[in-house]
Protein backbone atom coordinates (compact mmCIF):
# COMPACT_ATOMS: atom_id res chain seq x y z
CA UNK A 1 68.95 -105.38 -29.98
CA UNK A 2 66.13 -103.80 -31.97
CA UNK A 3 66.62 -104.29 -36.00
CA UNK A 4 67.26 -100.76 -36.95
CA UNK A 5 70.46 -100.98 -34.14
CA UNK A 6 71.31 -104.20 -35.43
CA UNK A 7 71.39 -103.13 -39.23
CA UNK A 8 73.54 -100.53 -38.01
CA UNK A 9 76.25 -102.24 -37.22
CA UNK A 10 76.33 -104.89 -39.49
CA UNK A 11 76.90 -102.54 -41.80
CA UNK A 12 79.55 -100.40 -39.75
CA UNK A 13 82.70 -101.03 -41.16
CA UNK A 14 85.14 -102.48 -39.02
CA UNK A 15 87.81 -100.81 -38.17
CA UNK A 16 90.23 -103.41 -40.07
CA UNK A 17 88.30 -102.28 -43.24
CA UNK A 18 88.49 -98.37 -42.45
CA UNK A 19 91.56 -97.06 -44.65
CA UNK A 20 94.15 -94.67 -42.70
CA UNK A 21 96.05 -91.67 -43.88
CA UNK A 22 99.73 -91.88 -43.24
CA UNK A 23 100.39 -88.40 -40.63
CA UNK A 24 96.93 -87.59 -40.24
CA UNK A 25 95.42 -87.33 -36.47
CA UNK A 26 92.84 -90.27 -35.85
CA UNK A 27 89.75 -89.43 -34.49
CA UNK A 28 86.89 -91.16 -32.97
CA UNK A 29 83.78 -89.07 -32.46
CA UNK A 30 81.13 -89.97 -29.54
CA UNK A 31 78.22 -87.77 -30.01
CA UNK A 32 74.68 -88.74 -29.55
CA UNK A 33 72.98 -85.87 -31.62
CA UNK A 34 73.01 -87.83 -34.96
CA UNK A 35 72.82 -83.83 -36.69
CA UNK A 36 75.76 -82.93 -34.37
CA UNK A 37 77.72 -85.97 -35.10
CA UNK A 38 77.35 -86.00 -38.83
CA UNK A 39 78.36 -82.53 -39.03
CA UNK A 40 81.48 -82.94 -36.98
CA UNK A 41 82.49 -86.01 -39.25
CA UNK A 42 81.87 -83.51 -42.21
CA UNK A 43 83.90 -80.85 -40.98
CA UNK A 44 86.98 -82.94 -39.64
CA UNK A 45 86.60 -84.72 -43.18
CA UNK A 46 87.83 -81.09 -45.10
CA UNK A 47 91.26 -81.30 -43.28
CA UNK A 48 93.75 -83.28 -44.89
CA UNK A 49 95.51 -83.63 -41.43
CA UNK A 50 92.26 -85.11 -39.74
CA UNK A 51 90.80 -88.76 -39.86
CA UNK A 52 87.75 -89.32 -38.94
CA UNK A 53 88.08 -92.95 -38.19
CA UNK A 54 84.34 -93.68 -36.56
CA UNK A 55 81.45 -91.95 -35.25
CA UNK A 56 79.32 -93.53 -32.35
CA UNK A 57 76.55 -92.27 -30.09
CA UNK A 58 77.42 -93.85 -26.87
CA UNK A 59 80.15 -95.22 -24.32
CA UNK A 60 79.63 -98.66 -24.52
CA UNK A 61 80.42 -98.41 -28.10
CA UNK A 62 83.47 -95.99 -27.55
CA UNK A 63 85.35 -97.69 -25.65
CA UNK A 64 85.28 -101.00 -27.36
CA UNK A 65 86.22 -98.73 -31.11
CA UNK A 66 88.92 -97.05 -28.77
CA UNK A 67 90.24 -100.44 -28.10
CA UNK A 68 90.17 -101.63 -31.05
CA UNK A 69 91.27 -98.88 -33.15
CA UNK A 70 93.61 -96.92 -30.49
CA UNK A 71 92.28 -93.52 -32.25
CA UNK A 72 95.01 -90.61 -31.40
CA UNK A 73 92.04 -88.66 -29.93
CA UNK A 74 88.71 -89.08 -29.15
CA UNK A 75 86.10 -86.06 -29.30
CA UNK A 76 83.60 -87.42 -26.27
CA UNK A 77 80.37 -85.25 -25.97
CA UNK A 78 80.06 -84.80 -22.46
CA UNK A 79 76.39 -85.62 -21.88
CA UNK A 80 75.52 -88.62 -23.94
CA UNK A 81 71.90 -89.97 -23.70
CA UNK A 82 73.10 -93.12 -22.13
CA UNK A 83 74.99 -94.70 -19.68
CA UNK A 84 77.90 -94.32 -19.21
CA UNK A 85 77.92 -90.53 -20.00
CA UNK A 86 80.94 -88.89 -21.38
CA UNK A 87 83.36 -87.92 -18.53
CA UNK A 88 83.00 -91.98 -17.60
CA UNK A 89 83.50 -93.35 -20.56
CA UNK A 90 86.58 -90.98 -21.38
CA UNK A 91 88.38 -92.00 -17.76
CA UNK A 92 88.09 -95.88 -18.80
CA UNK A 93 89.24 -94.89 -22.57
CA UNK A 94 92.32 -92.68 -20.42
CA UNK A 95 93.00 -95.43 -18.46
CA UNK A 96 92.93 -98.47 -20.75
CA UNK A 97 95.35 -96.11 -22.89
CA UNK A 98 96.45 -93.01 -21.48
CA UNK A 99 98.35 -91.76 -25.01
CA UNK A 100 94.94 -91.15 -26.08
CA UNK A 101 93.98 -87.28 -26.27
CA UNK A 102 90.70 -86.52 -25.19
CA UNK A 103 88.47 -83.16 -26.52
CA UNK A 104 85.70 -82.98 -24.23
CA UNK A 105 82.81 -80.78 -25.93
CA UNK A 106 80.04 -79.51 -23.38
CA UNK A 107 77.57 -76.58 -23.58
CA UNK A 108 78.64 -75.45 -20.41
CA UNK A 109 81.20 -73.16 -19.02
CA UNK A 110 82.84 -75.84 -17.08
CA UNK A 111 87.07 -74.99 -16.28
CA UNK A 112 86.46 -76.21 -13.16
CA UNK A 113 86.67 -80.05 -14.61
CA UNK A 114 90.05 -79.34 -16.57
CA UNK A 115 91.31 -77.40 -13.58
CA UNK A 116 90.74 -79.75 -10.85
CA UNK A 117 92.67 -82.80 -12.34
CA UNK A 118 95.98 -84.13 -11.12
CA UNK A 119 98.86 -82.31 -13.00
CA UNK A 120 100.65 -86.23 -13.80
CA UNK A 121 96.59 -87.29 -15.15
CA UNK A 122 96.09 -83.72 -16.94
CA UNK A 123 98.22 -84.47 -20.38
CA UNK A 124 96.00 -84.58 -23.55
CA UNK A 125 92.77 -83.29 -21.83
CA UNK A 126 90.98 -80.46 -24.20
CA UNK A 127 87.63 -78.30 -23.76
CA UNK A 128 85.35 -77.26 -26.49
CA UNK A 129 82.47 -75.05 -25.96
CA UNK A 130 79.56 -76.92 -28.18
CA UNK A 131 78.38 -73.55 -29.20
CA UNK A 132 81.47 -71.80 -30.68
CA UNK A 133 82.54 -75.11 -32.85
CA UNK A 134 81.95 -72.97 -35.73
CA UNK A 135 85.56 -71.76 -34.98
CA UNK A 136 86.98 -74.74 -37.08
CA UNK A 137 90.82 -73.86 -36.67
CA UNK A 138 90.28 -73.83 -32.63
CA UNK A 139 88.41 -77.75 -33.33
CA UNK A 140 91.50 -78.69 -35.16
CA UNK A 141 93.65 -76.81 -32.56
CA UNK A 142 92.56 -79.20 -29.69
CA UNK A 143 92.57 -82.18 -31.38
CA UNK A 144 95.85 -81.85 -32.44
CA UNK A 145 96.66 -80.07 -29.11
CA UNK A 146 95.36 -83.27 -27.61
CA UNK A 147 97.24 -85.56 -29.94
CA UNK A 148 100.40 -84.11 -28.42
CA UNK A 149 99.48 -84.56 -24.64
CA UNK A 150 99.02 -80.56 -24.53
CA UNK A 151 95.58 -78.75 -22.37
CA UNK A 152 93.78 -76.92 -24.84
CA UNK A 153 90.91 -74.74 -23.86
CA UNK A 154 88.11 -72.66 -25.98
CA UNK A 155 89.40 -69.16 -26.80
CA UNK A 156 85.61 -68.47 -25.95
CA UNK A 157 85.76 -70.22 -22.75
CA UNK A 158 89.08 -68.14 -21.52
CA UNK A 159 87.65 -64.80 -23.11
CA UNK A 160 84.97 -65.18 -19.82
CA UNK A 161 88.18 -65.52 -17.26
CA UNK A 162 89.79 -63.18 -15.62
CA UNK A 163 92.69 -63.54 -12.51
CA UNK A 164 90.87 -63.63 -9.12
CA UNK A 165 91.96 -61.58 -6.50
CA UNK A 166 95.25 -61.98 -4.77
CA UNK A 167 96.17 -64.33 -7.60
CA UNK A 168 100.08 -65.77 -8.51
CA UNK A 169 98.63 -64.50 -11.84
CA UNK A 170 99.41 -60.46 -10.43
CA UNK A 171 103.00 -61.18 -11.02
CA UNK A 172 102.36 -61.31 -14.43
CA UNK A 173 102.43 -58.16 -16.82
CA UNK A 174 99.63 -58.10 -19.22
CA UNK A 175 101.57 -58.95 -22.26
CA UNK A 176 102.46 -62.03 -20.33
CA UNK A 177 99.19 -63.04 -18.73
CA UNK A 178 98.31 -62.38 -22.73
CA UNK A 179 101.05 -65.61 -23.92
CA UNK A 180 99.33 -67.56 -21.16
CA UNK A 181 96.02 -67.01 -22.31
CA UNK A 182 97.27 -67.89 -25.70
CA UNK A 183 99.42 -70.70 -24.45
CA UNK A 184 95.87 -72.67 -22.77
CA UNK A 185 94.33 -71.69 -25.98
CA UNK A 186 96.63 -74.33 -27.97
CA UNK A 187 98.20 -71.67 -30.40
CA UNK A 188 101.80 -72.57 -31.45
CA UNK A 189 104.61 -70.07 -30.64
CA UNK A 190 104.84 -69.19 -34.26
CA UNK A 191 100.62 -68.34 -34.31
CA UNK A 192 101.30 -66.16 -30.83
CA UNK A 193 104.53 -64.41 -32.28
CA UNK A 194 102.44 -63.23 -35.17
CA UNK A 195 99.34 -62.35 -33.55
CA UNK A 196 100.94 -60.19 -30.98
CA UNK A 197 103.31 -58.76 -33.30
CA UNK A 198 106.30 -59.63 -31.26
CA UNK A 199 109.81 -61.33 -32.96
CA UNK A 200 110.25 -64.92 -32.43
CA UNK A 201 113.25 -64.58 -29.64
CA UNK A 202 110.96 -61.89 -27.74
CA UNK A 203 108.56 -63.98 -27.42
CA UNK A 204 110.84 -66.79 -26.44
CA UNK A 205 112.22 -64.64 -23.54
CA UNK A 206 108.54 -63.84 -22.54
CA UNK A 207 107.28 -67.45 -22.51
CA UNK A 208 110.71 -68.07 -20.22
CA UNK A 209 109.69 -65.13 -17.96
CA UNK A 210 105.97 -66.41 -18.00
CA UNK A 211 107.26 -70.13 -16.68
CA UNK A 212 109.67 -68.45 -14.31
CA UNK A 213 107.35 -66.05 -12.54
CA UNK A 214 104.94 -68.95 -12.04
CA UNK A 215 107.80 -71.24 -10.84
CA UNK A 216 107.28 -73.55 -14.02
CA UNK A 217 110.24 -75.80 -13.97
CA UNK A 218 111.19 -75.72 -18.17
CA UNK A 219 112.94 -79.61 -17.92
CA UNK A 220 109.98 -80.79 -15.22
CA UNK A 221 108.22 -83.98 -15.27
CA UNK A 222 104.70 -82.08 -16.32
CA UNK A 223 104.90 -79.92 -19.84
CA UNK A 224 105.53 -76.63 -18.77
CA UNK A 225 102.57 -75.89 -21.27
CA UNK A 226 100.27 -77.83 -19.63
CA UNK A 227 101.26 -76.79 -15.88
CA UNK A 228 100.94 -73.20 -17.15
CA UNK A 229 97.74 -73.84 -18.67
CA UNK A 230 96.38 -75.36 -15.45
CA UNK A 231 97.77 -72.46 -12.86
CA UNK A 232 95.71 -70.56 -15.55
CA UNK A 233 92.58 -72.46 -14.91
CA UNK A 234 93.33 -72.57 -10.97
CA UNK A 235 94.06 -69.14 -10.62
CA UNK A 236 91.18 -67.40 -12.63
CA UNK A 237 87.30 -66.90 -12.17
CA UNK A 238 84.43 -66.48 -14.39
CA UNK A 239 83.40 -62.77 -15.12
CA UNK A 240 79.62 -63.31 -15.85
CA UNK A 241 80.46 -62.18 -19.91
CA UNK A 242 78.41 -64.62 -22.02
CA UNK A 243 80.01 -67.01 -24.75
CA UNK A 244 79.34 -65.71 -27.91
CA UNK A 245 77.27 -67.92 -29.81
């Protein structure tokens, strides 16, 4: 270990010395962009609800903080610099503790990773576009989204989807594929109620009619949020529109 890596961390604090915030959402930040990083600790640190409780720049270190720390979610660049890169080191963090939410955050338009996971191995897995993390409240969204075992995906990401042809999606209105949308997004019933201007017990009755049409058991063994959100993913294609940003 070179001096400047071992001055590092020997003056890390351990996480025995890191104080916690009763409530608040622990997170654990693996980014190798030390600009990046710094700036996602600095956001995260203006939310009283968030707590940032390390920052490292590779997997090796990850997963022996996420061990020792058990952080409620982990926010795991997806290409670190170093091996293992971020999709690895995330599986052995799931799998040595699979309470632990994951927000994956990429610069690429990538459902297909989300989408293609077992339904029972799905729970707590979240998707950030790098470029649009200027939307704060959708950063906050997934983490917390994550901390509850829910799929969260970028509201940019799913602005570029549409239903392909032929699609389980065409039994669907559009005001429901609209709550579904919404739904993968992370946004609470309350948040969708208001933004569609739409009562409380309407929109009750249209996220029942949304799980029914899709044959989304309410009392299953998978979230019905999460099963919804990934027969979104499954059943939709990438229009070509670019992500803003």
């Amino acid at each position: 270990m070179d001096e400047h890596l071992k001055d590092r961390e020997e003056h890390r604090p351990r996480p025995s010395e890191v104080p916690h915030r009763p409530g608040a959402t622990r997170v654990l930040i693996v980014e190798d962009e030390p600009l990046f990083r710094d700036l996602l600790r600095t956001t995260l640190s203006t939310y009283d609800q968030i707590e940032v409780i390390d920052a490292v720049d590779n997997g090796i270190d990850a997963i022996k903080v996420a061990e020792e720390t058990c952080p409620d979610v982990v926010l795991m660049d997806i290409e670190l610099g170093s091996e293992p890169d971020g999709i690895r080191t995330a599986h052995q963090i799931k799998a040595a503790n699979p309470t632990i939410g994951i927000v994956i955050l990429s610069m690429h338009k990538e459902k297909e990773y989300l989408a293609s996971l077992p339904d029972n191995k799905a729970a707590g897995w979240s998707y950030m576009l790098k470029q649009s993390l200027r939307d704060k409240e959708s950063l906050v969204r997934a983490i917390e989204g994550s901390s509850w075992g829910l799929v969260t995906m970028d509201p940019a990401l799913l602005e570029t989807l549409s239903p392909r042809k032929r699609s389980v999606l065409e039994r669907l209105t559009q005001q429901q594929l609209m709550v579904l949308e919404k739904i993968a997004a992370g946004y609470s019933d309350e948040r969708i109620s208001a933004q569609m201007g739409v009562e409380a017990d309407s929109l009750e009755r249209l996220v029942a009619l949304v799980y029914e049409d899709l044959a989304i058991p309410a009392d299953g063994p998978i979230d019905p949020r999460v099963k919804a959100t990934l027969i979104y993913l499954n059943e939709t294609t990438n229009t070509g529109r670019s992500v803003a940003g």
